[in-house]
Protein backbone atom coordinates (compact mmCIF):
# COMPACT_ATOMS: atom_id res chain seq x y z
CA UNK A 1 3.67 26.55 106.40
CA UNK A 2 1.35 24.16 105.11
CA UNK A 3 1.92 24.98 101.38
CA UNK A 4 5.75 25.24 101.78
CA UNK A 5 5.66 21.60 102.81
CA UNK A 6 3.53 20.21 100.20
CA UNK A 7 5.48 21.76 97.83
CA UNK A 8 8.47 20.53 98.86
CA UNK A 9 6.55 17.01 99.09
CA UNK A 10 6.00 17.89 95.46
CA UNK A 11 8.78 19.04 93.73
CA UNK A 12 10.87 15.55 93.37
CA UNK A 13 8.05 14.21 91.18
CA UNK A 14 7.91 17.14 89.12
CA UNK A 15 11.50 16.54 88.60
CA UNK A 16 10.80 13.37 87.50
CA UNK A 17 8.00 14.21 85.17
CA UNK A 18 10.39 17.11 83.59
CA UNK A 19 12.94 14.40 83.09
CA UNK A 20 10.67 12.46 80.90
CA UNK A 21 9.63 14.60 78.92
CA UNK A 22 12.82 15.68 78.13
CA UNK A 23 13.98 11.65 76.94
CA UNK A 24 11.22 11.21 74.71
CA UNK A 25 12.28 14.56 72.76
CA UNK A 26 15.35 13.08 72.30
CA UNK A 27 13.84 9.82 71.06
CA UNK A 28 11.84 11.18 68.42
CA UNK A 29 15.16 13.47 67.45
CA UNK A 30 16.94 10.19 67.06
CA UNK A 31 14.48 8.60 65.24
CA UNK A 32 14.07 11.00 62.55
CA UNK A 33 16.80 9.48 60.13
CA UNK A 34 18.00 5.96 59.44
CA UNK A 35 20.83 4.30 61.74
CA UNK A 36 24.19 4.99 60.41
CA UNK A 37 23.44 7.92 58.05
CA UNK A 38 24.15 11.50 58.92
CA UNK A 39 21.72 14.12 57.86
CA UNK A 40 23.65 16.18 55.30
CA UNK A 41 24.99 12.96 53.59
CA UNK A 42 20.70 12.17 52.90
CA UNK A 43 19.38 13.41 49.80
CA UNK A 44 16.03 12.39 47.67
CA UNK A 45 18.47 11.10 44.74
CA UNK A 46 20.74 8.56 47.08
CA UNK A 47 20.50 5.15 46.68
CA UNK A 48 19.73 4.07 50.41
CA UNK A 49 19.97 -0.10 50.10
CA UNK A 50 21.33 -1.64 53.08
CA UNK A 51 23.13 -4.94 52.67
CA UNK A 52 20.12 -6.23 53.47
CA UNK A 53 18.29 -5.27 50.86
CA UNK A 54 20.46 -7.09 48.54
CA UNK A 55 20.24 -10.22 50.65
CA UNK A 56 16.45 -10.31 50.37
CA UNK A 57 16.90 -9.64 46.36
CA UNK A 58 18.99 -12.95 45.64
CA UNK A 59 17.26 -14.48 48.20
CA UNK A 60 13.99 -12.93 45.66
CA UNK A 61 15.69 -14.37 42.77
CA UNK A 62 16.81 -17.98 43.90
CA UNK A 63 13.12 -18.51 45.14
CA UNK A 64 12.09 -16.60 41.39
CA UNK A 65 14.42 -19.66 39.55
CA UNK A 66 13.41 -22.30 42.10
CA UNK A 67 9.59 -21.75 41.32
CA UNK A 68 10.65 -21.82 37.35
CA UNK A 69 12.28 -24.97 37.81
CA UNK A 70 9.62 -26.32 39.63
CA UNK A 71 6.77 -25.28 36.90
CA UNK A 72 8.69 -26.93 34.48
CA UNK A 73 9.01 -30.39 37.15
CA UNK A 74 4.97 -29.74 37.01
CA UNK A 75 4.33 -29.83 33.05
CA UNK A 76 6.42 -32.15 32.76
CA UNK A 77 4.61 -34.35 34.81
CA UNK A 78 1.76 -33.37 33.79
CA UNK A 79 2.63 -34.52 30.58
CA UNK A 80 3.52 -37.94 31.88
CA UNK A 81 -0.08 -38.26 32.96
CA UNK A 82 -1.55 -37.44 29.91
CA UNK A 83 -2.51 -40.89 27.99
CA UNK A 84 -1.34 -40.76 24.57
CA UNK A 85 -4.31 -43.20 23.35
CA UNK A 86 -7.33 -40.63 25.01
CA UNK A 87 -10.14 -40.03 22.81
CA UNK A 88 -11.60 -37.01 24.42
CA UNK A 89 -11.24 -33.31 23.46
CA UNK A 90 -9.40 -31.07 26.27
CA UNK A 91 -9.89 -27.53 26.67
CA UNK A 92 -6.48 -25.57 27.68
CA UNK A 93 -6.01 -22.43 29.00
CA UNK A 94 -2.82 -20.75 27.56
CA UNK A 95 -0.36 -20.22 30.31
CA UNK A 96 2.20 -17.48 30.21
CA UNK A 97 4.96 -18.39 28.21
CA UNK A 98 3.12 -21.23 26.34
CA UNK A 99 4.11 -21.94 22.76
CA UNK A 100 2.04 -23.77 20.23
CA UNK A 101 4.84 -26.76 20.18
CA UNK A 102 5.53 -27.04 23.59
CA UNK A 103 1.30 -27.26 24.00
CA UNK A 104 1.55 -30.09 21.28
CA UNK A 105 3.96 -32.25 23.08
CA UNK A 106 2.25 -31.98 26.32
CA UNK A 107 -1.01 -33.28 24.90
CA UNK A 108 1.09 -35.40 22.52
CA UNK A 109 -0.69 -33.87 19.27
CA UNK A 110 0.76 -32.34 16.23
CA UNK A 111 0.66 -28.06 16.06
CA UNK A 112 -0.86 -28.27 12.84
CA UNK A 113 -4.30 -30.16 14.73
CA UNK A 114 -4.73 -27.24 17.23
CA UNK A 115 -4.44 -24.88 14.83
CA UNK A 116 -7.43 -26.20 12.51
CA UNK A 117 -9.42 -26.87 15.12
CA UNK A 118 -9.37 -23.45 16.74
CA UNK A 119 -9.21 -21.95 13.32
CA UNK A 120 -5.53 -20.23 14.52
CA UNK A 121 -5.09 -17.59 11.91
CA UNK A 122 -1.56 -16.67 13.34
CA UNK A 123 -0.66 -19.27 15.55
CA UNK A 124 2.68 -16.95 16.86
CA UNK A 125 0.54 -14.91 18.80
CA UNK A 126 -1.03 -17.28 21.00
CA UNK A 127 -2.12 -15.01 24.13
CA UNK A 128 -2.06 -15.79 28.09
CA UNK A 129 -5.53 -16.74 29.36
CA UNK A 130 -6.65 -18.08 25.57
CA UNK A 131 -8.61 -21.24 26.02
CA UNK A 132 -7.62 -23.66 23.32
CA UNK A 133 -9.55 -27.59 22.55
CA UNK A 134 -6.52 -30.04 21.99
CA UNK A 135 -8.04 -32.50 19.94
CA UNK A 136 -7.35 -36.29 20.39
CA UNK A 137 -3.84 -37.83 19.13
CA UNK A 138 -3.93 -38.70 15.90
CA UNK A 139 -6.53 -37.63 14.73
CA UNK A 140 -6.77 -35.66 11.23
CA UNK A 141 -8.41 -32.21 11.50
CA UNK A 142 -9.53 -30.58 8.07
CA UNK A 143 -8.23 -27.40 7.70
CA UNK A 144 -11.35 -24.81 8.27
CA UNK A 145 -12.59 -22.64 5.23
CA UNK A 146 -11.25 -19.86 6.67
CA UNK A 147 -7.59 -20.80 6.86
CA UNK A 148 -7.92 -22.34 3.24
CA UNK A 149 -8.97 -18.65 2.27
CA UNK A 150 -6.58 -17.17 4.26
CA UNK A 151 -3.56 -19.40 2.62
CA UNK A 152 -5.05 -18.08 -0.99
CA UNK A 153 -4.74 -14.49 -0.07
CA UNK A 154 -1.45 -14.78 1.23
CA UNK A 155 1.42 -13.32 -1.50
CA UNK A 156 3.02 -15.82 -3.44
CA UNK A 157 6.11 -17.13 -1.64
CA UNK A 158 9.72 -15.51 -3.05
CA UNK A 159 12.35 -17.41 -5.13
CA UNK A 160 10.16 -19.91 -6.72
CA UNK A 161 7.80 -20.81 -3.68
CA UNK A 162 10.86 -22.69 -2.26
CA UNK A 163 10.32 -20.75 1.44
CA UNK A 164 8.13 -18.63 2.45
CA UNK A 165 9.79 -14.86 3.81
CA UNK A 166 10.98 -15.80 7.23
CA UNK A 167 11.80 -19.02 8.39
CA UNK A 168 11.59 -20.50 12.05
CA UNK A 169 11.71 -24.15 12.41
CA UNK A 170 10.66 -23.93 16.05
CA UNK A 171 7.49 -21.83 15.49
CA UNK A 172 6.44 -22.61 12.21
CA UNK A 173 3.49 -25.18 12.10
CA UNK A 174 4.39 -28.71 10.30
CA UNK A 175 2.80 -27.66 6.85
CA UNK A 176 4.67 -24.10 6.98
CA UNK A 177 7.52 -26.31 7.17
CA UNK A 178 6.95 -28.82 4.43
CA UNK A 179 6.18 -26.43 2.48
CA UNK A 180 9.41 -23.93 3.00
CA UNK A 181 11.58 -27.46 2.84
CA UNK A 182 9.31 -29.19 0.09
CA UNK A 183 12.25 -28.39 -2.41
CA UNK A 184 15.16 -31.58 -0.97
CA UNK A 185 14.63 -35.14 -2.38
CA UNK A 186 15.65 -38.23 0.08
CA UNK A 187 19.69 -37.96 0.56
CA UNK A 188 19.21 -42.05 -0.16
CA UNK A 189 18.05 -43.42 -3.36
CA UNK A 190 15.38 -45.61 -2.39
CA UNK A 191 15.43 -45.13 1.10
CA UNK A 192 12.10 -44.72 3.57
CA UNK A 193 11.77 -42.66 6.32
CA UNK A 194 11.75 -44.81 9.19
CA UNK A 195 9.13 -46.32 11.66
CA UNK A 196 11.32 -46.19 14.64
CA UNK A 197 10.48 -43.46 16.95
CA UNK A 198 13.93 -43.54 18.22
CA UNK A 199 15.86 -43.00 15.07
CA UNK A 200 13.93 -39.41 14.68
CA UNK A 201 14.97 -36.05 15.26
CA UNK A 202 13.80 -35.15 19.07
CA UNK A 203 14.12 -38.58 20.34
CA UNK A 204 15.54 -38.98 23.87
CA UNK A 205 19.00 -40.23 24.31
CA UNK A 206 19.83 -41.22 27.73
CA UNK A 207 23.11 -43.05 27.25
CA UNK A 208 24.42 -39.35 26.98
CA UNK A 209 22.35 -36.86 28.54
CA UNK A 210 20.64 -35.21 25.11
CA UNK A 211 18.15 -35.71 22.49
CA UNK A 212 18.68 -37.49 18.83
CA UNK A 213 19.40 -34.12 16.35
CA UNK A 214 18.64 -36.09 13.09
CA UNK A 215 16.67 -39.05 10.96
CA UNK A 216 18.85 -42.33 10.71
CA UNK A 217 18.92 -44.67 7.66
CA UNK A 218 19.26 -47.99 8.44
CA UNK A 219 20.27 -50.81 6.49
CA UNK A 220 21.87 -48.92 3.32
CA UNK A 221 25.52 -49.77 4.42
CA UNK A 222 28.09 -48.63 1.94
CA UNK A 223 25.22 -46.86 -0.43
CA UNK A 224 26.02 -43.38 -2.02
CA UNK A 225 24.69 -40.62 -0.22
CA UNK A 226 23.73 -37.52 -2.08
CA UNK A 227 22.87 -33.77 -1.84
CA UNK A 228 18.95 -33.37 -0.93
CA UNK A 229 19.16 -30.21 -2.82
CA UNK A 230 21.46 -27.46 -4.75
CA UNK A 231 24.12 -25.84 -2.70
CA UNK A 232 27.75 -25.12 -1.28
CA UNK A 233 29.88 -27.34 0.73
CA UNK A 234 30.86 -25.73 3.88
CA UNK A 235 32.41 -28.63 5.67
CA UNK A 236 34.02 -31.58 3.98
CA UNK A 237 36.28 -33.71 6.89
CA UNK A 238 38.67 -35.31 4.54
CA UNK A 239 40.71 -35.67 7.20
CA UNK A 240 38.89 -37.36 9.49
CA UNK A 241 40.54 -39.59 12.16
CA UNK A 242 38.09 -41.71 14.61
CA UNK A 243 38.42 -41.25 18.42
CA UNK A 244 40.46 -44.27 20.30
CA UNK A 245 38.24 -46.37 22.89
CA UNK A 246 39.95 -44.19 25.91
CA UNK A 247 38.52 -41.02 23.77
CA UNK A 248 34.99 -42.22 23.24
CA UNK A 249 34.66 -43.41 27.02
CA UNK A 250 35.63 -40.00 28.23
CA UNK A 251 33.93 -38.52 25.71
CA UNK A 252 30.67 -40.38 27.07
CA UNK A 253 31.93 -39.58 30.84
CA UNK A 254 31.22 -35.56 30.01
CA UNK A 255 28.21 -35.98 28.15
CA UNK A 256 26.67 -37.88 31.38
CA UNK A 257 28.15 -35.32 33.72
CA UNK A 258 26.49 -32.25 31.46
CA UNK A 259 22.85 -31.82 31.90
CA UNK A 260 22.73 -31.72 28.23
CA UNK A 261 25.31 -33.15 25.64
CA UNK A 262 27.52 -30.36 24.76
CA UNK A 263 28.13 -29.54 21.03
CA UNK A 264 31.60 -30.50 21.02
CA UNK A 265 30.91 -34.21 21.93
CA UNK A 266 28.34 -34.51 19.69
CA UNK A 267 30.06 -33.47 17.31
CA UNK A 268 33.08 -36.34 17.85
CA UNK A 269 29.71 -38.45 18.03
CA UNK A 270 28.82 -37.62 14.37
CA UNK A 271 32.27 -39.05 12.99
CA UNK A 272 33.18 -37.84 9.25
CA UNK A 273 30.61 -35.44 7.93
CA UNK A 274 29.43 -33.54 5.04
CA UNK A 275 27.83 -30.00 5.60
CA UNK A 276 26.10 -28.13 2.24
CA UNK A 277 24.25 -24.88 2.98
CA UNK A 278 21.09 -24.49 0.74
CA UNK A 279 20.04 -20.87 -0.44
CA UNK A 280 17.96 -19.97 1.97
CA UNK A 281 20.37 -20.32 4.46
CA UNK A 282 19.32 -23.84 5.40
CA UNK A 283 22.12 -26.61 6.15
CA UNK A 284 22.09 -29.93 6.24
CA UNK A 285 24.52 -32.02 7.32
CA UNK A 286 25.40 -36.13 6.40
CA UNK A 287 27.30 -37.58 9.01
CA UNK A 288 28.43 -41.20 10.22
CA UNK A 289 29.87 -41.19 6.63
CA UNK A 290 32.61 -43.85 5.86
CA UNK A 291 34.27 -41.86 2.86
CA UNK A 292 33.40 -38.47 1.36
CA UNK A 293 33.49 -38.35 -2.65
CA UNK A 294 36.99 -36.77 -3.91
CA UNK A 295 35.61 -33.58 -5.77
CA UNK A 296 33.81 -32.56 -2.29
CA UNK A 297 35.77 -29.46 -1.42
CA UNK A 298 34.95 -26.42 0.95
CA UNK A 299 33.70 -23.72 -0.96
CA UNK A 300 32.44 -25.95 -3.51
CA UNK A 301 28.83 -25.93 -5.57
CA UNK A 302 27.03 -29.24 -5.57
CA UNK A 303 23.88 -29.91 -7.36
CA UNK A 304 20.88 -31.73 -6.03
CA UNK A 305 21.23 -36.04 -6.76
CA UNK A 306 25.20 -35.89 -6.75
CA UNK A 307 26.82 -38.25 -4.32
CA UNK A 308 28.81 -36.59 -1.56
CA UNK A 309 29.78 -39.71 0.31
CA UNK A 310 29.00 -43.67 1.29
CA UNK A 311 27.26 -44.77 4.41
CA UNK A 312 29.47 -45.78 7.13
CA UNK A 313 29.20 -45.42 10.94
CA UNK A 314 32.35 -43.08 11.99
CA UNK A 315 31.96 -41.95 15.46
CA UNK A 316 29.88 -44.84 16.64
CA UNK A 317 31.21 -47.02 19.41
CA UNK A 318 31.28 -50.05 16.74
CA UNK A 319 33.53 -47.92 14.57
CA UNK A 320 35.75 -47.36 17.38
CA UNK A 321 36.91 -50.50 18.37
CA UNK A 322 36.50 -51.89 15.81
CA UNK A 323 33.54 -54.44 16.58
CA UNK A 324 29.79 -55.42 16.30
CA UNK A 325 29.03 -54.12 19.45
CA UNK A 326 25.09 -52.79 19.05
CA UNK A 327 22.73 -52.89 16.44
CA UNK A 328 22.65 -49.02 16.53
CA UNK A 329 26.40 -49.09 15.98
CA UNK A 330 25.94 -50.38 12.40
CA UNK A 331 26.26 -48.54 9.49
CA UNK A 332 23.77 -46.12 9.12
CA UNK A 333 23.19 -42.37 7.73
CA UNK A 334 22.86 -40.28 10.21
CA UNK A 335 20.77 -36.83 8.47
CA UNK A 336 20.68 -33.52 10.05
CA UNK A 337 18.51 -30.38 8.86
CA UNK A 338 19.62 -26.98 10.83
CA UNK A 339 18.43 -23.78 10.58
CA UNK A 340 19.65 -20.62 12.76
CA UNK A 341 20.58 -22.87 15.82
CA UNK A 342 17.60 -24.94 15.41
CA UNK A 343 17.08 -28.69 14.15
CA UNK A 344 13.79 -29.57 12.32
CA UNK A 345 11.78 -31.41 14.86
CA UNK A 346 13.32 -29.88 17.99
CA UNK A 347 10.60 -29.91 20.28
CA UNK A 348 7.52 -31.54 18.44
CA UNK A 349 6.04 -34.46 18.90
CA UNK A 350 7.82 -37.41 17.14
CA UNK A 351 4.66 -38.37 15.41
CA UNK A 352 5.09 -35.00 13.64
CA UNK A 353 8.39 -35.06 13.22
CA UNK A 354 7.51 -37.95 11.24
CA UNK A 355 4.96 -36.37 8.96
CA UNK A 356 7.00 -33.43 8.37
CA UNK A 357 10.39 -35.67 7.14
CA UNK A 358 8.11 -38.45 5.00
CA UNK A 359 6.27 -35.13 3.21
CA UNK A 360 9.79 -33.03 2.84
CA UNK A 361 11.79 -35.86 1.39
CA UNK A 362 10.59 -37.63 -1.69
């Protein structure tokens, strides 16, 4: 009698423990495959990202672009801080995606420096983690013995050591470049290349969001300007016709709302122009001209000395209405040397940019 009643005393929480057991089971059966996705549509080649996972992969790449952006902020800062007058050595560590030039400008040297000084045999292949001494600004380091034996053992440059094989006016160290260019004579008889770091290529120009493309010649108003070298006329603007004051102004207005001065504008900027294409694919370009010689034709040969054009100052706001507004408004040639999307100087130090124009054209 006893045992009947415990049992019965018993048997509720057995029913209870039964019970769960038998939800856990199901838990772990439920469990066993994502939310939402039945078992025979689940296979080891399916593509299982959730909306979710695509959130957290823009949200990957914004933060990716943000920390870009503010690396950039950092160096140049960084190069804000550093004095341009120090006299002390630096030792660098080469940071992924360094260049040679963009080193330079931040320590406000030229390439061809921190490549004699750490005896840079190919300066293209600068690697991460490479520690580097930036020498001081301005000074002049001797090229080593073993770059000067290097340079003799190198194969004589093609077509008349005019350029060496390849040409890259961003990567190319200053005397790679006077030496591929060393064959173009001033585009000014008598002219100078000038002392004014503003009238350089690379030069900022804040009145419209962008940097200065070319060298400006001051103070040859109405001279003849002529070919630097041999080659074809690929743009002669004959029919040039200045921008009205309402034209410039807007003109201006984009520029300032681009982040960088696009091509079009600066090309209204230039005024009437002259383009000749050299043989090695190099183009330069005359602009600000106030007339353009009659037997300057598209598609034309022009030999090295022969006058293309006179000084003027087309596309300047002087030349648009009509007035003395600015001293940088006055007539001036403004002189442009391109290759493959590039201008010489882009990027380098203006000191540089300065050596490399006063040693190219003679």
């Amino acid at each position: 009698m006893r045992r009947k009643i415990i049992m019965l005393m018993l048997l509720p929480a057995l029913m209870l423990l039964l019970a769960g057991c038998n939800e856990i089971e199901e838990t772990f059966a439920t469990d066993s495959q994502p939310p939402g996705i039945k078992e025979e549509e689940t296979n080891s080649g399916d593509d299982l990202t959730t909306e979710d996972d695509a959130s957290d992969e823009q949200e990957n790449a914004k933060e990716d672009a943000e920390k870009e952006e503010e690396t950039e902020g950092k160096e140049e800062k960084e190069r804000e801080s550093i004095p341009e007058d120090r006299e002390e050595e630096i030792e660098y560590r080469v940071k992924k995606g360094d260049t040679l030039t963009k080193i330079a400008a931040r320590y406000h040297v030229e390439t061809e420096a921190i490549i004699n000084k750490n005896e840079l045999h190919n300066p293209n292949l600068i690697k991460a983690g490479e520690l580097l001494v930036i020498p001081p600004p301005g000074v002049e380091i001797p090229v080593p013995d073993s770059l000067k034996r290097q340079k003799a053992e190198q194969p004589a440059l093609r077509e008349g050591g005019n350029k060496p094989a390849e040409l890259d006016f961003k990567r190319m160290s200053a005397a790679q470049l006077i030496n591929a260019l060393s064959y173009m004579k001033m585009p000014i008889k008598g002219a100078a290349v000038t002392s004014v770091n503003g009238q350089l290529p690379n030069a900022p120009r804040s009145y419209r969001n962008g940097v200065h493309e070319g060298l400006d010649f001051y103070n040859t108003a109405g001279k003849s300007v002529r070919a630097v070298a041999d080659g074809k006329i690929i743009r002669a603007d004959h029919d040039f016709k200045e921008m009205t004051p309402k034209e410039y102004d807007k003109a201006i207005e984009r520029a300032m709302a681009a982040s960088i001065t696009p091509e079009e504008i600066l090309d209204k900027l230039r005024g009437m122009q002259v383009w000749i294409e050299h043989k090695d694919g190099v183009v330069t370009r005359y602009c600000h001209l106030d007339s353009i010689s009659s037997d300057v034709k598209v598609g034309q040969s022009v030999s090295q000395g022969q006058t293309i054009g006179k000084v003027g100052n087309t596309g300047t706001k002087n030349s648009v209405v009509g007035e003395n507004l600015s001293a940088s408004g006055a007539p001036h040639l403004h002189f442009e040397i391109w290759y493959q999307g590039a201008f010489l100087g882009q990027g380098r130090p203006l000191s540089e940019v300065r050596k490399i124009y006063t040693q190219v054209l003679r």
